[in-house]
C-alpha atoms as a PDB file:
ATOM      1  CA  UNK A   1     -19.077 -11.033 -34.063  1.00  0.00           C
ATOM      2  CA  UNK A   2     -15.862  -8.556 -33.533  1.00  0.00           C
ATOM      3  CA  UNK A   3     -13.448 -10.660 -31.334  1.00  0.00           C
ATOM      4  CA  UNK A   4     -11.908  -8.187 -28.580  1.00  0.00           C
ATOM      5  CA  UNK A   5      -8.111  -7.040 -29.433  1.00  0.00           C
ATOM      6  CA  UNK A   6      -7.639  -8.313 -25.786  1.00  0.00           C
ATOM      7  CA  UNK A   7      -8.330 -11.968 -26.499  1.00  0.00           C
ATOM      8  CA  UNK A   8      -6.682 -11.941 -30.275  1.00  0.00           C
ATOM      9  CA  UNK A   9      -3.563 -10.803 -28.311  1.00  0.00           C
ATOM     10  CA  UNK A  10      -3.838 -13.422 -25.458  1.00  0.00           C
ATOM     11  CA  UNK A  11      -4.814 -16.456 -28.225  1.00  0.00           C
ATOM     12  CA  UNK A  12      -1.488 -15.112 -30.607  1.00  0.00           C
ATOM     13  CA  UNK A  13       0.631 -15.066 -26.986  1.00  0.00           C
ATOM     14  CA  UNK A  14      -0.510 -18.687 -26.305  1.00  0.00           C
ATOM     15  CA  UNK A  15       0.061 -20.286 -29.633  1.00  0.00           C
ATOM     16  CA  UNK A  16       3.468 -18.103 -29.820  1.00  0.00           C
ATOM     17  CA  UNK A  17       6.665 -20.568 -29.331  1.00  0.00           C
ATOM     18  CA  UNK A  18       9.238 -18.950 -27.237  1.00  0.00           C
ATOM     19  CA  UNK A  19      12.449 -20.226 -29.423  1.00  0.00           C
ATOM     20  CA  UNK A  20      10.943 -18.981 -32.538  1.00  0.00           C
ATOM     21  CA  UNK A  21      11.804 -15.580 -33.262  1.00  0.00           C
ATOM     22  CA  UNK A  22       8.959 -12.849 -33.344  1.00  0.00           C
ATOM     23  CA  UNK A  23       9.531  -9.244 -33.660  1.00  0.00           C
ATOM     24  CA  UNK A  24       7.383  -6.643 -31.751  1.00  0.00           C
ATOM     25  CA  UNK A  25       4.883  -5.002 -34.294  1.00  0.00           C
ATOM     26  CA  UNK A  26       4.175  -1.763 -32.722  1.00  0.00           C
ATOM     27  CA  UNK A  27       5.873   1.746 -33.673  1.00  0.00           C
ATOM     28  CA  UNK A  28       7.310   2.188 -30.417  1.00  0.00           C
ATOM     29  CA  UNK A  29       9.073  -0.711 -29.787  1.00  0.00           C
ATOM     30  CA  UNK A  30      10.189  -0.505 -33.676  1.00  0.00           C
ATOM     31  CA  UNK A  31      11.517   2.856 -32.568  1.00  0.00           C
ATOM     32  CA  UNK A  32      13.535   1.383 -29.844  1.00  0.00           C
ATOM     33  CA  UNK A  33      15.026  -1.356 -31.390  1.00  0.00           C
ATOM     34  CA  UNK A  34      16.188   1.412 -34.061  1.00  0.00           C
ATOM     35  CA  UNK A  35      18.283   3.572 -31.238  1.00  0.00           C
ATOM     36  CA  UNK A  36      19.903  -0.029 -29.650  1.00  0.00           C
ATOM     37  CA  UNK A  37      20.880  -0.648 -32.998  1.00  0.00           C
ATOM     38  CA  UNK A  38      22.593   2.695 -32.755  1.00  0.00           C
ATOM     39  CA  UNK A  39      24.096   2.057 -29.574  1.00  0.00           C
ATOM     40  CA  UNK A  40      26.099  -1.018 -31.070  1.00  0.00           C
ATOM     41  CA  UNK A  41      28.022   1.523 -32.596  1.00  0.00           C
ATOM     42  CA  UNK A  42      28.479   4.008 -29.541  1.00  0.00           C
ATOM     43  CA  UNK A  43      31.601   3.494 -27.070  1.00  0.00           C
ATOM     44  CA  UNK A  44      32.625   0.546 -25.659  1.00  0.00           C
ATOM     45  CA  UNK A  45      30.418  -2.503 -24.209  1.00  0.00           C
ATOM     46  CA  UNK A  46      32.080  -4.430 -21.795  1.00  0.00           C
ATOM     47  CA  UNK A  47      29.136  -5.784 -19.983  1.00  0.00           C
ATOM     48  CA  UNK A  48      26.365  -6.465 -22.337  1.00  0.00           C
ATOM     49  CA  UNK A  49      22.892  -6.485 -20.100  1.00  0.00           C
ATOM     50  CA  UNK A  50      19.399  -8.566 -22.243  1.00  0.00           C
ATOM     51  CA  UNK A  51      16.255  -8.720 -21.048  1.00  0.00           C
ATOM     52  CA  UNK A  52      12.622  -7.100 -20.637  1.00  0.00           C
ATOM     53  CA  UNK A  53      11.283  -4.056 -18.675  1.00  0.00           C
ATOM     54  CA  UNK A  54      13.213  -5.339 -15.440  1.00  0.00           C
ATOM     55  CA  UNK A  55      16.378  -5.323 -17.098  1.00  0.00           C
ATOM     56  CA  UNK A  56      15.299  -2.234 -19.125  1.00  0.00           C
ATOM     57  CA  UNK A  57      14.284  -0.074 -16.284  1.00  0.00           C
ATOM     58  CA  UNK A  58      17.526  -0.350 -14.469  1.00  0.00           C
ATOM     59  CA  UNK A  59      20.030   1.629 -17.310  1.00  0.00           C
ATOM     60  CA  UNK A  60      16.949   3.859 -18.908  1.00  0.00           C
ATOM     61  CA  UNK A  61      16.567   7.283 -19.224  1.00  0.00           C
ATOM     62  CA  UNK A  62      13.264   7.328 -17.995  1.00  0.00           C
ATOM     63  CA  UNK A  63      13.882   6.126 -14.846  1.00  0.00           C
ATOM     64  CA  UNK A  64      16.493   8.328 -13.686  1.00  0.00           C
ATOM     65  CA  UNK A  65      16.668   6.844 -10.075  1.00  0.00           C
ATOM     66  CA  UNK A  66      17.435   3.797 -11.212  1.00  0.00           C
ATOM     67  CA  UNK A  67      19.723   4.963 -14.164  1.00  0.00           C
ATOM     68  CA  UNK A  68      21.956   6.797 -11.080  1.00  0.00           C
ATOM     69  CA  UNK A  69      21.646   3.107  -9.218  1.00  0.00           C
ATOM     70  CA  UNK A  70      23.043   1.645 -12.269  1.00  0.00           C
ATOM     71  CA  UNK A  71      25.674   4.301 -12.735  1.00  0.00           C
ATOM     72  CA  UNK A  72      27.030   4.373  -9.176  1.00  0.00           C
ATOM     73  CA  UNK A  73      27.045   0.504  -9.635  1.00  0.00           C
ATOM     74  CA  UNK A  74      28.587  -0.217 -12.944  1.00  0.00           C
ATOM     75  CA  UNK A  75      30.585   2.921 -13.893  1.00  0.00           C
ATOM     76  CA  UNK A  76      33.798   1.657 -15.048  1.00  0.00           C
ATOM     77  CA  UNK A  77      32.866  -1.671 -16.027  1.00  0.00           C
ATOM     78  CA  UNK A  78      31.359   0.099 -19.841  1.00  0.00           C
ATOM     79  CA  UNK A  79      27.975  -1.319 -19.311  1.00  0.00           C
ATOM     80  CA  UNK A  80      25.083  -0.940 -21.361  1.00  0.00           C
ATOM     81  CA  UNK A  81      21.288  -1.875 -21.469  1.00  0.00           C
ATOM     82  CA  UNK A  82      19.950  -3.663 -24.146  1.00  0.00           C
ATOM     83  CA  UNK A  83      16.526  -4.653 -22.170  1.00  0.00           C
ATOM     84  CA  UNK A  84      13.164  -3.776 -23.963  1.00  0.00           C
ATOM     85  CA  UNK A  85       9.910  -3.490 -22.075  1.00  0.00           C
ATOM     86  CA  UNK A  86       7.098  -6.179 -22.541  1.00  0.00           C
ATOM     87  CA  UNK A  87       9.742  -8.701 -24.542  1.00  0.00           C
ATOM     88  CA  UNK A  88       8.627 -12.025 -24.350  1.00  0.00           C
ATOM     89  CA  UNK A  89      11.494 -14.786 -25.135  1.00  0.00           C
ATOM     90  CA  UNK A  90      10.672 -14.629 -28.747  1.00  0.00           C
ATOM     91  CA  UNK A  91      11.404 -10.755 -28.984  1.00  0.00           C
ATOM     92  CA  UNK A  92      14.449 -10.795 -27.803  1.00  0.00           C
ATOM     93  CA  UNK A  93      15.434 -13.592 -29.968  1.00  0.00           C
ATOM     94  CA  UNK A  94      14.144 -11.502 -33.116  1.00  0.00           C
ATOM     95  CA  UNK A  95      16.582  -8.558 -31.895  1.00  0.00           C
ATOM     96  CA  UNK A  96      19.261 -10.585 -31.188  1.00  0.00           C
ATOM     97  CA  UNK A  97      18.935 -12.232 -34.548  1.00  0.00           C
ATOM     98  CA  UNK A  98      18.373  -8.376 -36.413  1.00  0.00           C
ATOM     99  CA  UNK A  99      21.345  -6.347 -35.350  1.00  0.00           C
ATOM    100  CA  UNK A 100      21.408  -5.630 -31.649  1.00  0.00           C
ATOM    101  CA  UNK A 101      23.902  -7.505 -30.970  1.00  0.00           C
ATOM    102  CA  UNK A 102      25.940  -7.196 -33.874  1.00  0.00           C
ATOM    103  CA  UNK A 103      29.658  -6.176 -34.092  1.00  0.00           C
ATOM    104  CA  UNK A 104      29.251  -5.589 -30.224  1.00  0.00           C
ATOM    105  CA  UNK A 105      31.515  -8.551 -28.945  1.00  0.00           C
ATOM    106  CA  UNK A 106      31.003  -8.057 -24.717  1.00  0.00           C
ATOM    107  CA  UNK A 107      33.319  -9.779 -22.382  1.00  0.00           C
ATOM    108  CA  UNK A 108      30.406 -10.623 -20.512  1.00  0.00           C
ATOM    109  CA  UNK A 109      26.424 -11.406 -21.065  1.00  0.00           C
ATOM    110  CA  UNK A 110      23.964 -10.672 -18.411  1.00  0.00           C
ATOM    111  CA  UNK A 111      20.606 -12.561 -19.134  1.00  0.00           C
ATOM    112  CA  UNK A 112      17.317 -11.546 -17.325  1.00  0.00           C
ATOM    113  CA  UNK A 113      14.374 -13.212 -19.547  1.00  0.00           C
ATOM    114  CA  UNK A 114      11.134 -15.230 -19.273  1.00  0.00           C
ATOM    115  CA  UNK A 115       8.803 -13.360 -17.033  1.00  0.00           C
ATOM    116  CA  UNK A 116       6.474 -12.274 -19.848  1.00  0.00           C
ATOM    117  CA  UNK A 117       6.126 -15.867 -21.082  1.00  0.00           C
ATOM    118  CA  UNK A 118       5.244 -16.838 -17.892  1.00  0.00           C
ATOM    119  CA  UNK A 119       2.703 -13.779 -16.694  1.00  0.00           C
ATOM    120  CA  UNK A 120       0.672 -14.339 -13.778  1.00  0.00           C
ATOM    121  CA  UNK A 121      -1.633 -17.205 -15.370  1.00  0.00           C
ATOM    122  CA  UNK A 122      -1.005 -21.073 -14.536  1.00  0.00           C
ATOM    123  CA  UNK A 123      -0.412 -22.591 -18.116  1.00  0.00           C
ATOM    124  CA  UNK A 124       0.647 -26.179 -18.005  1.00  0.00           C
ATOM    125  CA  UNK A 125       3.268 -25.664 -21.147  1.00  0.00           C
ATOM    126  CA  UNK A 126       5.095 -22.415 -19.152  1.00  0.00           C
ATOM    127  CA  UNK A 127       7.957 -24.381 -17.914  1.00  0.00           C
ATOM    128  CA  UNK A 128       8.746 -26.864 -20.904  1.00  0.00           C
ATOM    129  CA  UNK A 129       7.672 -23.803 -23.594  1.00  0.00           C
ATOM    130  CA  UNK A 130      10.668 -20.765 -21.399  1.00  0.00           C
ATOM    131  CA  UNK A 131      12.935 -23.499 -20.667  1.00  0.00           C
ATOM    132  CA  UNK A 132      13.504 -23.818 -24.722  1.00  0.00           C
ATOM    133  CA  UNK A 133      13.348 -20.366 -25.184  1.00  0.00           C
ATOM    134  CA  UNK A 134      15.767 -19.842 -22.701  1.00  0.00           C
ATOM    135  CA  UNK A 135      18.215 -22.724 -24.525  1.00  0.00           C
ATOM    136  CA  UNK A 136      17.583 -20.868 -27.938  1.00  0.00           C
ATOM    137  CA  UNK A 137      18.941 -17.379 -26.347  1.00  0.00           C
ATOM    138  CA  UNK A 138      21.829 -19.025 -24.618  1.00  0.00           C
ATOM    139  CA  UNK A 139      22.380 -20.669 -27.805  1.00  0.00           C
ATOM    140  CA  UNK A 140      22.410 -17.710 -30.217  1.00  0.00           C
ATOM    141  CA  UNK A 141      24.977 -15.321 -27.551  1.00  0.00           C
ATOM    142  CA  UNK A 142      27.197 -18.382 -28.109  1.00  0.00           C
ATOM    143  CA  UNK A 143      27.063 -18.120 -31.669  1.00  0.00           C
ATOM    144  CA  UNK A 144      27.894 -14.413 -31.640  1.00  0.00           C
ATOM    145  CA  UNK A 145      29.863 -13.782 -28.765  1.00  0.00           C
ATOM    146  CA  UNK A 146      31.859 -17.131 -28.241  1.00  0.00           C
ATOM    147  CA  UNK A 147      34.102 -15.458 -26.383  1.00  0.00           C
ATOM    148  CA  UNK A 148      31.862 -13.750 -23.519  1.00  0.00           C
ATOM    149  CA  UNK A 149      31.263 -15.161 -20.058  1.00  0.00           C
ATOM    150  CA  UNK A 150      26.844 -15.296 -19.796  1.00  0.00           C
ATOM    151  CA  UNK A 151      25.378 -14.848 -16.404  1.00  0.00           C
ATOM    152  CA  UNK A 152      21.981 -16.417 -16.467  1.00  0.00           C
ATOM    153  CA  UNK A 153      19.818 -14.600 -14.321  1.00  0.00           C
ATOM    154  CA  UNK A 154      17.270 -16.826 -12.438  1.00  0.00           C
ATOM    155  CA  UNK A 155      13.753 -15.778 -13.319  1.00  0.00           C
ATOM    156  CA  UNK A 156      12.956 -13.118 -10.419  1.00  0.00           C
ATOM    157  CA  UNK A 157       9.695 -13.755  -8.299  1.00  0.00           C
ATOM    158  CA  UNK A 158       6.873 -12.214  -9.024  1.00  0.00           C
ATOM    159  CA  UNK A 159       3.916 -11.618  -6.760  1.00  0.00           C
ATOM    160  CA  UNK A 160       0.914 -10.579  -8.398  1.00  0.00           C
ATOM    161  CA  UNK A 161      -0.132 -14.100  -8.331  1.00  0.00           C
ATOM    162  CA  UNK A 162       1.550 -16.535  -6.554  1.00  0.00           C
ATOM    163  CA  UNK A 163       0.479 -19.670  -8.145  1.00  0.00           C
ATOM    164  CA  UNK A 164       2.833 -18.793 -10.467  1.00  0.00           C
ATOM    165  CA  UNK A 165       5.601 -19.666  -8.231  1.00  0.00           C
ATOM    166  CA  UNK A 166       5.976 -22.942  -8.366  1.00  0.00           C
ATOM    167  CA  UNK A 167       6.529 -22.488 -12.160  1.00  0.00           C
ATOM    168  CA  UNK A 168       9.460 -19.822 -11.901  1.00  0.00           C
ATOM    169  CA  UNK A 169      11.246 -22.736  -9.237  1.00  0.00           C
ATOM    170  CA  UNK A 170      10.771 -25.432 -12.129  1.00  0.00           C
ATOM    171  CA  UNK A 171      12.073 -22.712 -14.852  1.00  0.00           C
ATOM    172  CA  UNK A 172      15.257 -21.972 -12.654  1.00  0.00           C
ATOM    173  CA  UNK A 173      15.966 -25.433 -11.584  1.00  0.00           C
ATOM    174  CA  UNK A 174      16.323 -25.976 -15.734  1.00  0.00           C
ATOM    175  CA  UNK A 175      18.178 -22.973 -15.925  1.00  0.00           C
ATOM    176  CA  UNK A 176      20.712 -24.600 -13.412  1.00  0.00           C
ATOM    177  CA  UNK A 177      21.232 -27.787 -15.188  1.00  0.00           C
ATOM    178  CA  UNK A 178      22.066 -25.255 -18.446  1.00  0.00           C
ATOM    179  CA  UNK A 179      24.898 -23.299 -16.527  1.00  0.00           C
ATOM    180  CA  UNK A 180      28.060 -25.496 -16.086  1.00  0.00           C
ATOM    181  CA  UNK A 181      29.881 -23.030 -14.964  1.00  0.00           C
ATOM    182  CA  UNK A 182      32.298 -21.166 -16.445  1.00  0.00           C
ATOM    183  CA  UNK A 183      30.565 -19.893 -19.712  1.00  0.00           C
ATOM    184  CA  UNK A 184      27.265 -20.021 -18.417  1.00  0.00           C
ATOM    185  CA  UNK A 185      26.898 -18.452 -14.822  1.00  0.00           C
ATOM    186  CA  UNK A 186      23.721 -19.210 -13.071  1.00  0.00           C
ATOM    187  CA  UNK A 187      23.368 -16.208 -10.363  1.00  0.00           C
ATOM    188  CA  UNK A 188      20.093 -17.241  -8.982  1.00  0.00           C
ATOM    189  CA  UNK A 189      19.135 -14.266  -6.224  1.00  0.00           C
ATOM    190  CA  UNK A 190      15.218 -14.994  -5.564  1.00  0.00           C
ATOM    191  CA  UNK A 191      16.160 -16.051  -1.435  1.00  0.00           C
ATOM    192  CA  UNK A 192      17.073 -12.329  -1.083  1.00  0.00           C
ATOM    193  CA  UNK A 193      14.537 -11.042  -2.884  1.00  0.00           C
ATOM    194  CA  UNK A 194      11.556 -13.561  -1.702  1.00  0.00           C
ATOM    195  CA  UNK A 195      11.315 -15.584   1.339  1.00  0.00           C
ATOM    196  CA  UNK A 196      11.457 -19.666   1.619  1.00  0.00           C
ATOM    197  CA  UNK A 197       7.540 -19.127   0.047  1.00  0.00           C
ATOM    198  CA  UNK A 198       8.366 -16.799  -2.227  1.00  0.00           C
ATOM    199  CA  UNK A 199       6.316 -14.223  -0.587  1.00  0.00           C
ATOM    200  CA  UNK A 200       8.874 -11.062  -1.567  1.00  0.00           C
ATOM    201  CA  UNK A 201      10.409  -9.046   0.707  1.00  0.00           C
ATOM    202  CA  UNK A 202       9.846  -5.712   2.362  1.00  0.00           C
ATOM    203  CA  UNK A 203      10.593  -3.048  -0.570  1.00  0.00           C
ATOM    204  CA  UNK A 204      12.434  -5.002  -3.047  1.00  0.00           C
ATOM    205  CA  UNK A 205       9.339  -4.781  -5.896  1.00  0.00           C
ATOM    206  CA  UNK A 206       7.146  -1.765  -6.874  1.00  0.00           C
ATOM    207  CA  UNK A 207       3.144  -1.970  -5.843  1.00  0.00           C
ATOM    208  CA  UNK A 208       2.749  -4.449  -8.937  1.00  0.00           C
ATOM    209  CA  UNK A 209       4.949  -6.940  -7.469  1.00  0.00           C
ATOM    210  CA  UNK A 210       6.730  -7.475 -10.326  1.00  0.00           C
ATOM    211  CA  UNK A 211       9.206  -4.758 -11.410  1.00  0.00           C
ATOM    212  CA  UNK A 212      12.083  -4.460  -8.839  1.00  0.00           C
ATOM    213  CA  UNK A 213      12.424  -0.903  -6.380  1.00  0.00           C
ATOM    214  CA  UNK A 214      15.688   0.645  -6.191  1.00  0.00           C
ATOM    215  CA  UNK A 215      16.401  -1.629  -3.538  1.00  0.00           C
ATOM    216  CA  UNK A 216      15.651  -4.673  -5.482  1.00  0.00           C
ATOM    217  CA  UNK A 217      18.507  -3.608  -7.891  1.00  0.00           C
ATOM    218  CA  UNK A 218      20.958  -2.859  -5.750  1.00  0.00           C
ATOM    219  CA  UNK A 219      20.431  -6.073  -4.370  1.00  0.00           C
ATOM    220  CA  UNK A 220      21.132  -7.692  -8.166  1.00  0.00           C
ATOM    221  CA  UNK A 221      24.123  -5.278  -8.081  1.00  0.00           C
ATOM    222  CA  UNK A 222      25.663  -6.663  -4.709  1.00  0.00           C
ATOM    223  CA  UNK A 223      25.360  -9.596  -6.169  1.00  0.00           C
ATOM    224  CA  UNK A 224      26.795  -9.153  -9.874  1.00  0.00           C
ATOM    225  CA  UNK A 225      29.864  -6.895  -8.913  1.00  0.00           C
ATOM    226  CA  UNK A 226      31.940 -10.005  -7.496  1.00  0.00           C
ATOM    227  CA  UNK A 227      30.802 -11.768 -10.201  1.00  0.00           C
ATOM    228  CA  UNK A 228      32.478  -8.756 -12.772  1.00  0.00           C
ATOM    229  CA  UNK A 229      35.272  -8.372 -10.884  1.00  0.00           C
ATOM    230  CA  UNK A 230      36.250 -11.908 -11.086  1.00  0.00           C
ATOM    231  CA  UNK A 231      36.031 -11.665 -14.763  1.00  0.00           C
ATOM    232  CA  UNK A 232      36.666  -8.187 -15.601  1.00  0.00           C
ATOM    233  CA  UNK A 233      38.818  -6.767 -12.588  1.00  0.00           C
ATOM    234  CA  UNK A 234      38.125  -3.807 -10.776  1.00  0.00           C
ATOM    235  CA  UNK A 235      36.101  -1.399 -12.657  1.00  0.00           C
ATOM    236  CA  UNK A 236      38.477   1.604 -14.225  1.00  0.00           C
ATOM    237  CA  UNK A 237      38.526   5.452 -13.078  1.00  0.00           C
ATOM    238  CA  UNK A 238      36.672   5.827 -16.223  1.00  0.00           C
ATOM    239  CA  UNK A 239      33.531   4.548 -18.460  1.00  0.00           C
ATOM    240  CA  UNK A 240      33.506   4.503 -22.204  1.00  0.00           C
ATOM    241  CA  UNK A 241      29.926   2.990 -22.534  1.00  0.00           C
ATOM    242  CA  UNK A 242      27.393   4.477 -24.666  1.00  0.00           C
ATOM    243  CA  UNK A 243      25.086   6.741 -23.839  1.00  0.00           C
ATOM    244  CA  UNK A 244      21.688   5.654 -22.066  1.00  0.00           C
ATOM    245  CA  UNK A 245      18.598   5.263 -24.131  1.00  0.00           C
ATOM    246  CA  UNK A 246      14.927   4.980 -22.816  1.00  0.00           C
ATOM    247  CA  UNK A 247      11.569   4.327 -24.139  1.00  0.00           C
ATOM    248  CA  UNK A 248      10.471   6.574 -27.155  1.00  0.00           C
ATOM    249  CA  UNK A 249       7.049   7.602 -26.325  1.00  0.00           C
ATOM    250  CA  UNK A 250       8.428   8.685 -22.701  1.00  0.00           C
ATOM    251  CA  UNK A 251       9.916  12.073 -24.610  1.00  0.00           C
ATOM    252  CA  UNK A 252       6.414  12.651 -26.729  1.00  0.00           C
END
């Protein structure tokens, strides 16, 4: 009997341990991780931004009204975005430990991971299986960037199931207990993105209730730019960042 491709990639995600490193098989993301490896070696990174498709979407060319939201928010503070759609934990481990971050040496980290791990399925091991995933990442930006200041992004709500909920508020309470402070920021902003229920609010997420509207990201902006000013100072007059990237099979 031929076992769907569907279920061989849902039985591979469940047995997949989030602090293990696992790179992404297919061409295209292959193809992306190639250009961010580039990018290393373009300008100057300030502000280095890690994630999946939320943080991806924000800086990419492919998006181009939320690459102006993340110009007119960041310009001056040489930020670039090292986000890759569909990463799980794992993935982002495997390009952090294969070059992307590399020679790069930020003044400050912003983390946005875990969503993927979590997807919109109850699974009993979600919290105890991203919380360790989340320790490894925070543990191998330490190791290469000892220097940099990480803001740890709290796990944004999603909505397109809300059972899920209760896991992302377990997640984030961890994540809490791993920031002390002054190397590791927690910037938790799910109250102005979701209600007390977690029910989100009017336009912050796309129809799929998951990826963030331009509204969404300007409210992570509002949010961040104290945050970079405290650490970096006012952003400058002019940006030496690299150029934006976006996802390959967009340009096909």
């Amino acid at each position: 009997m031929k076992i769907p491709a569907a279920a061989i990639l849902a039985a591979t995600f469940a047995f997949a341990q989030a602090d293990v490193p696992a790179p992404r098989t297919d061409r295209n993301s292959q193809i992306a991780h190639e250009q961010l490896l580039a990018k290393t070696k373009q300008g100057r990174i300030d502000v280095y931004f890690e994630g999946d498709s939320i943080t991806r979407r924000w800086g990419a060319t492919d998006y181009p009204q939320l690459l102006e939201n993340w110009k007119k928010n960041f310009f001056g503070w040489n930020a670039a975005d090292f986000g890759w759609g569909a990463d799980r934990i794992e993935n982002i481990l495997w390009r952090l430990d294969n070059g992307e971050l590399d020679g790069v040496n930020p003044k400050v980290i912003v983390l946005l991971a875990g969503t993927n791990n979590i997807g919109n399925r109850v699974a009993d091991s979600a919290v105890a299986s991203v919380t360790r995933g989340l320790a490894a990442v925070l543990g191998r930006l330490q190791e290469k960037v000892p220097n940099a200041v990480i803001i740890l992004m709290g796990i944004f709500p999603r909505n397109d199931n809300m059972a899920v909920m209760p896991e992302i508020d377990a997640i984030n309470a961890n994540l809490a207990r791993m920031a002390e402070g002054r190397k590791i920021r927690l910037l938790n902003i799910n109250d102005r993105l979701a209600d007390e229920a977690g029910v989100l609010r009017e336009g912050m997420m796309n129809p799929d209730k998951l990826h963030p509207a331009v509204q969404g990201y300007q409210v992570w902006a509002d949010a961040l730019k104290p945050l970079l000013t405290e650490l970096l100072g006012p952003p400058a007059t002019e940006d030496h960042s690299p150029p934006p990237t976006g996802d390959p099979s967009a340009r096909r």
